[in-house]
PDB file of N, CA and C in Angstrom:
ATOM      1  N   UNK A   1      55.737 163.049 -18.905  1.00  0.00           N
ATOM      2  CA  UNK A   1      57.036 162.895 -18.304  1.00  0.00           C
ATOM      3  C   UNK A   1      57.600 164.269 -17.950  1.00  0.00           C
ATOM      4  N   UNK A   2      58.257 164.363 -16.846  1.00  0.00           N
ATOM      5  CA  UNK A   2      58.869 165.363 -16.399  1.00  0.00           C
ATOM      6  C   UNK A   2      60.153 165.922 -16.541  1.00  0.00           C
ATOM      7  N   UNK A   3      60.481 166.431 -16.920  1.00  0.00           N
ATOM      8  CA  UNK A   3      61.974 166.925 -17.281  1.00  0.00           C
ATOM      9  C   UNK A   3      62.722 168.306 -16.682  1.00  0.00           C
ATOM     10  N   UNK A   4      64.010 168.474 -16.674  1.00  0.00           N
ATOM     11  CA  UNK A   4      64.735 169.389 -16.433  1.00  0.00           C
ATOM     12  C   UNK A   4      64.785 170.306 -16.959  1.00  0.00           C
ATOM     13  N   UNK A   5      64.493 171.685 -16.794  1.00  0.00           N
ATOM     14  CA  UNK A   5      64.622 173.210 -17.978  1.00  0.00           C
ATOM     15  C   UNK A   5      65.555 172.817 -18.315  1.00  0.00           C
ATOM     16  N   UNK A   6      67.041 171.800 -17.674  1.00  0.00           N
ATOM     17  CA  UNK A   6      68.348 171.547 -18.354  1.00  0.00           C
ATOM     18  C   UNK A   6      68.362 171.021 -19.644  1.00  0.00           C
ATOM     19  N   UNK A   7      67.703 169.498 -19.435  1.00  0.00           N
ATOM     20  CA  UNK A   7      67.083 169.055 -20.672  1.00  0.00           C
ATOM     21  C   UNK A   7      66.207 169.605 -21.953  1.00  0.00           C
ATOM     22  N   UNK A   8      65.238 170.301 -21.334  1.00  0.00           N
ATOM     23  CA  UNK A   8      64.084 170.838 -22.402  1.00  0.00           C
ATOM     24  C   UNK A   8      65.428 171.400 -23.113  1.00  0.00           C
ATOM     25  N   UNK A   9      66.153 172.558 -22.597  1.00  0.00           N
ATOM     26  CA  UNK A   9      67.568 173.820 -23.331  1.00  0.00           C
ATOM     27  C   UNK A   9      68.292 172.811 -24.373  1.00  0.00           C
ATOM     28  N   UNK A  10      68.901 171.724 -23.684  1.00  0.00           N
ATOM     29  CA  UNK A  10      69.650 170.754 -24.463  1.00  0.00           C
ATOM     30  C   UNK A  10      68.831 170.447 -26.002  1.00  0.00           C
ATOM     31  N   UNK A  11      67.729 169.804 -25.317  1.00  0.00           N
ATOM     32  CA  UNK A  11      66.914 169.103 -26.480  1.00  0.00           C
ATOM     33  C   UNK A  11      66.364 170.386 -27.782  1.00  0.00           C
ATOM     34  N   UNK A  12      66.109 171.635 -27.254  1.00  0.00           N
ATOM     35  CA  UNK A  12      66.267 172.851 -28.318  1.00  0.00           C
ATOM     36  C   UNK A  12      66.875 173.124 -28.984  1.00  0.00           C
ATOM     37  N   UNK A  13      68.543 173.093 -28.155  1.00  0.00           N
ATOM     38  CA  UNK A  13      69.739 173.907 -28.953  1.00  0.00           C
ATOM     39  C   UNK A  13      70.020 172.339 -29.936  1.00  0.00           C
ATOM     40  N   UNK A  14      69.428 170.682 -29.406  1.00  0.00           N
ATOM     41  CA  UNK A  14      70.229 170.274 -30.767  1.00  0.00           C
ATOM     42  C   UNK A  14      68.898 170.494 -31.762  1.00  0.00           C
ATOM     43  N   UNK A  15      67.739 170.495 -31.717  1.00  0.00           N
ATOM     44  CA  UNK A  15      67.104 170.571 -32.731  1.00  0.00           C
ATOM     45  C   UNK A  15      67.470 171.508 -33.581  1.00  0.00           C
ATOM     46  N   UNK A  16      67.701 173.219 -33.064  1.00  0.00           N
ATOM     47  CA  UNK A  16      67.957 174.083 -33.833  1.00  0.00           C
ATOM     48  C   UNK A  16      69.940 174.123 -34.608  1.00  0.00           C
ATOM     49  N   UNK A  17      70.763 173.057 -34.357  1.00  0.00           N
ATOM     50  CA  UNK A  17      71.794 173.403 -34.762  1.00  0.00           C
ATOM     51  C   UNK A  17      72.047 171.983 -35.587  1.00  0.00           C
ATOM     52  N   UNK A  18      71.117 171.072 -34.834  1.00  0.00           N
ATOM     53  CA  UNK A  18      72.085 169.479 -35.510  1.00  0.00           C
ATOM     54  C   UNK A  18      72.828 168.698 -34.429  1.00  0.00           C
ATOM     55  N   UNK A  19      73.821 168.311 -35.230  1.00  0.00           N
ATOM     56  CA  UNK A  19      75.047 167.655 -34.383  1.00  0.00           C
ATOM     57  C   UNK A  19      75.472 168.470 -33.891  1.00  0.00           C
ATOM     58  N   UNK A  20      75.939 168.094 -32.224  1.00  0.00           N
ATOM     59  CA  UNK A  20      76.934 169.129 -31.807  1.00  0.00           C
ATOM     60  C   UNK A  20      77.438 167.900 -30.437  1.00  0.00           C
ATOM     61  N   UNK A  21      79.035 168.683 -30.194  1.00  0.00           N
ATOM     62  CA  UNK A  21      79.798 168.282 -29.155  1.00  0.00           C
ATOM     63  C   UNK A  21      79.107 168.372 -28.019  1.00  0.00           C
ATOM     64  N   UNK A  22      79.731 167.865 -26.657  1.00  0.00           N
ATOM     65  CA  UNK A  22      78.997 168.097 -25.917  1.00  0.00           C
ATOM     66  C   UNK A  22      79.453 169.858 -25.217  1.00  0.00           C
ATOM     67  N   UNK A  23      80.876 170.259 -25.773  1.00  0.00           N
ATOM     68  CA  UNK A  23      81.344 171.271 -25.414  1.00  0.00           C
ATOM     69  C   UNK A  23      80.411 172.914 -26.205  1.00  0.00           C
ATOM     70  N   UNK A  24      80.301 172.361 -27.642  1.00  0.00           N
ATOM     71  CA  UNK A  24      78.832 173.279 -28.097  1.00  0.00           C
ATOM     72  C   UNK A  24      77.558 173.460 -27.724  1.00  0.00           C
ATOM     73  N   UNK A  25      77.024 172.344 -27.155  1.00  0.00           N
ATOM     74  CA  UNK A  25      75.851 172.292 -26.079  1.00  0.00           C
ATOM     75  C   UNK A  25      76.340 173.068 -24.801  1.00  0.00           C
ATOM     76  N   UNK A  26      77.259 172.930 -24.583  1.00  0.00           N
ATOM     77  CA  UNK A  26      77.050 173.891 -22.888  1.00  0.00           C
ATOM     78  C   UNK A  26      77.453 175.531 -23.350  1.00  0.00           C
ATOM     79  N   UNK A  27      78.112 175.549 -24.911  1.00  0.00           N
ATOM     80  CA  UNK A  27      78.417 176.817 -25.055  1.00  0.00           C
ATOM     81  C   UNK A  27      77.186 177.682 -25.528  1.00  0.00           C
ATOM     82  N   UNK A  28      76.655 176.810 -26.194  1.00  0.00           N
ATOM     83  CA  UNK A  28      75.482 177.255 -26.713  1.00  0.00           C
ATOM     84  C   UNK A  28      73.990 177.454 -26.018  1.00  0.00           C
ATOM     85  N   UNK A  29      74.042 176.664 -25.062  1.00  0.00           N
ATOM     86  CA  UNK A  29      72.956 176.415 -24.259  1.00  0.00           C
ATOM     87  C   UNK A  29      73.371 177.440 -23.043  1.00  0.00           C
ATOM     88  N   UNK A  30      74.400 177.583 -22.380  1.00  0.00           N
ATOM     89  CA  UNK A  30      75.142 178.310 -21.351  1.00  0.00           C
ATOM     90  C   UNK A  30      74.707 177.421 -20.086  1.00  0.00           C
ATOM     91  N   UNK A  31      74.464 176.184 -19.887  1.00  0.00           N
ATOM     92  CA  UNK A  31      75.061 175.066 -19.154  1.00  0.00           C
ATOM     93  C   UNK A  31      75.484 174.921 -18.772  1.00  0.00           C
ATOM     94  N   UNK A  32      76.498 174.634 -17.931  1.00  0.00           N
ATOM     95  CA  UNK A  32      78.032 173.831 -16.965  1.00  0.00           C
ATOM     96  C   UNK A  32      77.519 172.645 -17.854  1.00  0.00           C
ATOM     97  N   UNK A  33      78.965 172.424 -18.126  1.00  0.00           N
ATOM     98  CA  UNK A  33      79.220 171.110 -19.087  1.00  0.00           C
ATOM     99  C   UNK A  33      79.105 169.740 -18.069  1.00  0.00           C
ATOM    100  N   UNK A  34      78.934 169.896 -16.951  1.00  0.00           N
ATOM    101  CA  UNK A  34      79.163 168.564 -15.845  1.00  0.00           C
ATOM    102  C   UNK A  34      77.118 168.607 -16.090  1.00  0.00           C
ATOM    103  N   UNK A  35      76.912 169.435 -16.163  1.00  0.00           N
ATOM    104  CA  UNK A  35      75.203 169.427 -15.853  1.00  0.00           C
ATOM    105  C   UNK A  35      74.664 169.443 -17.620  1.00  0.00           C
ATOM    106  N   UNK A  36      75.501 169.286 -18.746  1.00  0.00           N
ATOM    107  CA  UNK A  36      75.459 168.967 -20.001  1.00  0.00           C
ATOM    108  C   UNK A  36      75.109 167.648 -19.688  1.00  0.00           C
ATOM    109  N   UNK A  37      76.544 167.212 -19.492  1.00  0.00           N
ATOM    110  CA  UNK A  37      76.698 165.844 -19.612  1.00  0.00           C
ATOM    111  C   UNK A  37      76.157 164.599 -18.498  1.00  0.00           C
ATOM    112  N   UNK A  38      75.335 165.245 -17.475  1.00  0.00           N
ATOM    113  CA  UNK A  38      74.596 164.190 -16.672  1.00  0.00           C
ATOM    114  C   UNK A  38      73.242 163.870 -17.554  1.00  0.00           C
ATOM    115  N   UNK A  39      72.611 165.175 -17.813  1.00  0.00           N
ATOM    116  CA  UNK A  39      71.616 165.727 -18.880  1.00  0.00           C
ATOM    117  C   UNK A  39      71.480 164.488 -20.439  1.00  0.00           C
ATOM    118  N   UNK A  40      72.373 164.985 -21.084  1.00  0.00           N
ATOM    119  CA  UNK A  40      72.818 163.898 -22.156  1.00  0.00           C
ATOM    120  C   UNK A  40      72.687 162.587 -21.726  1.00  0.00           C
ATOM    121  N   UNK A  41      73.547 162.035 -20.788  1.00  0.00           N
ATOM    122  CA  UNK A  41      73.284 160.687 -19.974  1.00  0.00           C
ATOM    123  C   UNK A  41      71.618 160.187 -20.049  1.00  0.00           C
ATOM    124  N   UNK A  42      70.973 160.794 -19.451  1.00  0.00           N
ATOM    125  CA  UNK A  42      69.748 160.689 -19.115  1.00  0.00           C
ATOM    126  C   UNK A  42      68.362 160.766 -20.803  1.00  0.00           C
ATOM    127  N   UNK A  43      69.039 161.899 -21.280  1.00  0.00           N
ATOM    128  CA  UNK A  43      68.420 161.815 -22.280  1.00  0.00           C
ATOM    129  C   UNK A  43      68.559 160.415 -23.743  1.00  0.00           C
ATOM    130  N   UNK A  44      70.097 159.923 -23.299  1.00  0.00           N
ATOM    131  CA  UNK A  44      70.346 159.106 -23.899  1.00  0.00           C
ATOM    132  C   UNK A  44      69.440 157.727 -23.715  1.00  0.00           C
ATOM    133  N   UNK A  45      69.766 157.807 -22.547  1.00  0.00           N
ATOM    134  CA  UNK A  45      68.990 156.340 -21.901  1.00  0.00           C
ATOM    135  C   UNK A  45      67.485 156.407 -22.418  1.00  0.00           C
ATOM    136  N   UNK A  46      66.508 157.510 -22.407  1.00  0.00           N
ATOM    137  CA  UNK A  46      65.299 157.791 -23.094  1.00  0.00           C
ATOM    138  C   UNK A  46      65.359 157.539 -24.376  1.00  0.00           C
ATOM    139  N   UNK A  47      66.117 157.623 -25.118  1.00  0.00           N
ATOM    140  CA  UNK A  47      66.008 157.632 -26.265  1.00  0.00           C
ATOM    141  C   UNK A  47      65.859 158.878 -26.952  1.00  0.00           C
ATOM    142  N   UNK A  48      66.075 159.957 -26.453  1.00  0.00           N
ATOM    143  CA  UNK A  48      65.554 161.246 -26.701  1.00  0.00           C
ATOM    144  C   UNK A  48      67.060 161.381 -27.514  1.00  0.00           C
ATOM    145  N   UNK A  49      68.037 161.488 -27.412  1.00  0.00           N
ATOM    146  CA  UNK A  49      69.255 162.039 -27.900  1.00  0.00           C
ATOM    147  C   UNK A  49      70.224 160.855 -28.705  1.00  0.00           C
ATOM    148  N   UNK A  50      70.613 160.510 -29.670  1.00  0.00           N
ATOM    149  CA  UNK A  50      71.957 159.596 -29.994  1.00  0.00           C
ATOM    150  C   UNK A  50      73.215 160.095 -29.668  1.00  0.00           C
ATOM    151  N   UNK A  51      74.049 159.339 -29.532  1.00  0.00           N
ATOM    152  CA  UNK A  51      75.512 159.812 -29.349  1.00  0.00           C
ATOM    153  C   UNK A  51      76.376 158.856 -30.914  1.00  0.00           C
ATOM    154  N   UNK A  52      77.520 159.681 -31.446  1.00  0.00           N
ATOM    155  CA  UNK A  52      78.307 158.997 -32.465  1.00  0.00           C
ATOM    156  C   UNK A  52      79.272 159.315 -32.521  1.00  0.00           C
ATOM    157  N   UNK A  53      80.576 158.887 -32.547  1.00  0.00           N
ATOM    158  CA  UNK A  53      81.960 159.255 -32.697  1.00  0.00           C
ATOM    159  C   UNK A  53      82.142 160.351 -33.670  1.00  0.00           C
ATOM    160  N   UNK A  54      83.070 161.098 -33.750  1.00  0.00           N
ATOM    161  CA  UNK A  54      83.479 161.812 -34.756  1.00  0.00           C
ATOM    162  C   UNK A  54      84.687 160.936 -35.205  1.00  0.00           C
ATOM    163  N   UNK A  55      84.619 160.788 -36.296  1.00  0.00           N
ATOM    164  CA  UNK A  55      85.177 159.684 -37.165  1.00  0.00           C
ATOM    165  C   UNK A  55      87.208 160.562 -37.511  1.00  0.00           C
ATOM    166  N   UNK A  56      87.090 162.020 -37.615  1.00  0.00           N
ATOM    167  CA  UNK A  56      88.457 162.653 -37.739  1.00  0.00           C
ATOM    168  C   UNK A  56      89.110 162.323 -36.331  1.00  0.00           C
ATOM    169  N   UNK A  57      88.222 162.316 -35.158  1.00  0.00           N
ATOM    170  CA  UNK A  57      88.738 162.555 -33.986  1.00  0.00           C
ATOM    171  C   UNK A  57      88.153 161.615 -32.955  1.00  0.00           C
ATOM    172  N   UNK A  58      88.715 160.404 -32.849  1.00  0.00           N
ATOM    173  CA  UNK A  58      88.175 159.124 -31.879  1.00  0.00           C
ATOM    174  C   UNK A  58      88.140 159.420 -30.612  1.00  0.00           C
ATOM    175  N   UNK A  59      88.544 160.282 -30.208  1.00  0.00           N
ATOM    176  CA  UNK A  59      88.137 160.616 -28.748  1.00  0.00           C
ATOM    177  C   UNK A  59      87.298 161.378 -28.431  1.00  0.00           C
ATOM    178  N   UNK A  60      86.026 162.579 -29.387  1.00  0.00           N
ATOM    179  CA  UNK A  60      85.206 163.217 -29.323  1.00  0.00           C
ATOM    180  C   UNK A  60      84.262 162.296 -29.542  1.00  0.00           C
ATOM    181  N   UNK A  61      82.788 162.740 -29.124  1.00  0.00           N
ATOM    182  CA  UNK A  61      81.097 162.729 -29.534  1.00  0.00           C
ATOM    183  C   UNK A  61      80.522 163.560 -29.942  1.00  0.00           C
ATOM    184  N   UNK A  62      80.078 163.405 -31.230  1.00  0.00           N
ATOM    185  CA  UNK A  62      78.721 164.076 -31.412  1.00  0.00           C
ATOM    186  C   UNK A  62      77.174 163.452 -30.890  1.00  0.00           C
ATOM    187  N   UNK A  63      76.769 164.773 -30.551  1.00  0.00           N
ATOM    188  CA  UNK A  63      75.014 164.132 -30.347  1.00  0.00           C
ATOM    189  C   UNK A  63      74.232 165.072 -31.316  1.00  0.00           C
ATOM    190  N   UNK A  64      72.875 164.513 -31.251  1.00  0.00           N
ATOM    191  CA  UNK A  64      72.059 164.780 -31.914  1.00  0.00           C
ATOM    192  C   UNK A  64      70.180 164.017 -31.562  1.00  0.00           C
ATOM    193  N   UNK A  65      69.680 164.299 -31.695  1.00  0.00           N
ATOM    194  CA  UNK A  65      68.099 164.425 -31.488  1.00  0.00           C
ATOM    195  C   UNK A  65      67.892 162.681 -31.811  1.00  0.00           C
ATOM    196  N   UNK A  66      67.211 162.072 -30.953  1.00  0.00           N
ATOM    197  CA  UNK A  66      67.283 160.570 -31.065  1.00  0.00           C
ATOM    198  C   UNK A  66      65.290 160.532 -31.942  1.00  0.00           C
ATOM    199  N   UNK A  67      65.300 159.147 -31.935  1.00  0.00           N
ATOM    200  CA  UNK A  67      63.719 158.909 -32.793  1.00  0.00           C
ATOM    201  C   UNK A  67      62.858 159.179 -31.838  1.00  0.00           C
ATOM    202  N   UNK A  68      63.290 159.495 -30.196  1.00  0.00           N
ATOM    203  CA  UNK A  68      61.994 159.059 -29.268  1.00  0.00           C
ATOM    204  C   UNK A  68      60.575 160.228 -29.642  1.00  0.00           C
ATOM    205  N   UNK A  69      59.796 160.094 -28.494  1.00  0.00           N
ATOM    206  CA  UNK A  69      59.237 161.214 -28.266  1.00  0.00           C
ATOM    207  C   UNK A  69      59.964 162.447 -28.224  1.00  0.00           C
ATOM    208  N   UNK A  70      58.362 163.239 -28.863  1.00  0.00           N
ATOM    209  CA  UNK A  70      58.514 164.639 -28.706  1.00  0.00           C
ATOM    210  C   UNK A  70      58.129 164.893 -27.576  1.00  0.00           C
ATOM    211  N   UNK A  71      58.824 166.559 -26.832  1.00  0.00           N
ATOM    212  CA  UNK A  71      58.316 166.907 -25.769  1.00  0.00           C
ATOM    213  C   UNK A  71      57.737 168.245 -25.996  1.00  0.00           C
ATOM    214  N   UNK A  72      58.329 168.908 -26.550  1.00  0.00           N
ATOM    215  CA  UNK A  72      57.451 169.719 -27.096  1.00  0.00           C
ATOM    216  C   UNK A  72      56.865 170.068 -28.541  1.00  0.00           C
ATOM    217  N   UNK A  73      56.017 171.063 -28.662  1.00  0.00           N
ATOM    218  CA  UNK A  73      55.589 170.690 -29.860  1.00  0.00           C
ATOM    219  C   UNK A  73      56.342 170.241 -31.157  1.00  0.00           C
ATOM    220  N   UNK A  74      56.428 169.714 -31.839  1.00  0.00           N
ATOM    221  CA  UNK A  74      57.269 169.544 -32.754  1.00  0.00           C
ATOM    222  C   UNK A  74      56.579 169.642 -34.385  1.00  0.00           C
TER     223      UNK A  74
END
């Protein structure tokens, strides 16, 4: 399967940090958050990424690394 250097960056920075917003992914990754969050979209639908409320704050998401495939080595 083919993917975006956008994606591969995404799918790195959550392995190496965990949970994160989608606003820590573009800070961390150095992203545009509009090209975060199409990214996320897509990875979601794969199964590659979960999304979960932050439970203090109902209007945020956390994501984090879903069960799918690996893409790179893991």
């Amino acid at each position: 399967m083919d993917f975006a250097k956008s994606s591969e960056l995404i799918l790195n920075v959550l392995d190496s940090h965990g949970k994160l917003s989608q606003k820590q992914i573009a800070n961390r990754s150095k992203i545009p958050k509009r090209t975060v969050r199409y990214n996320l979209r897509q990875l979601i639908e794969k199964g590659l990424v979960r999304e979960s409320l932050v439970w203090d704050d109902l209007r945020q998401k956390q994501f984090e690394r879903g069960a799918g495939f690996c893409l790179i080595q893991c």
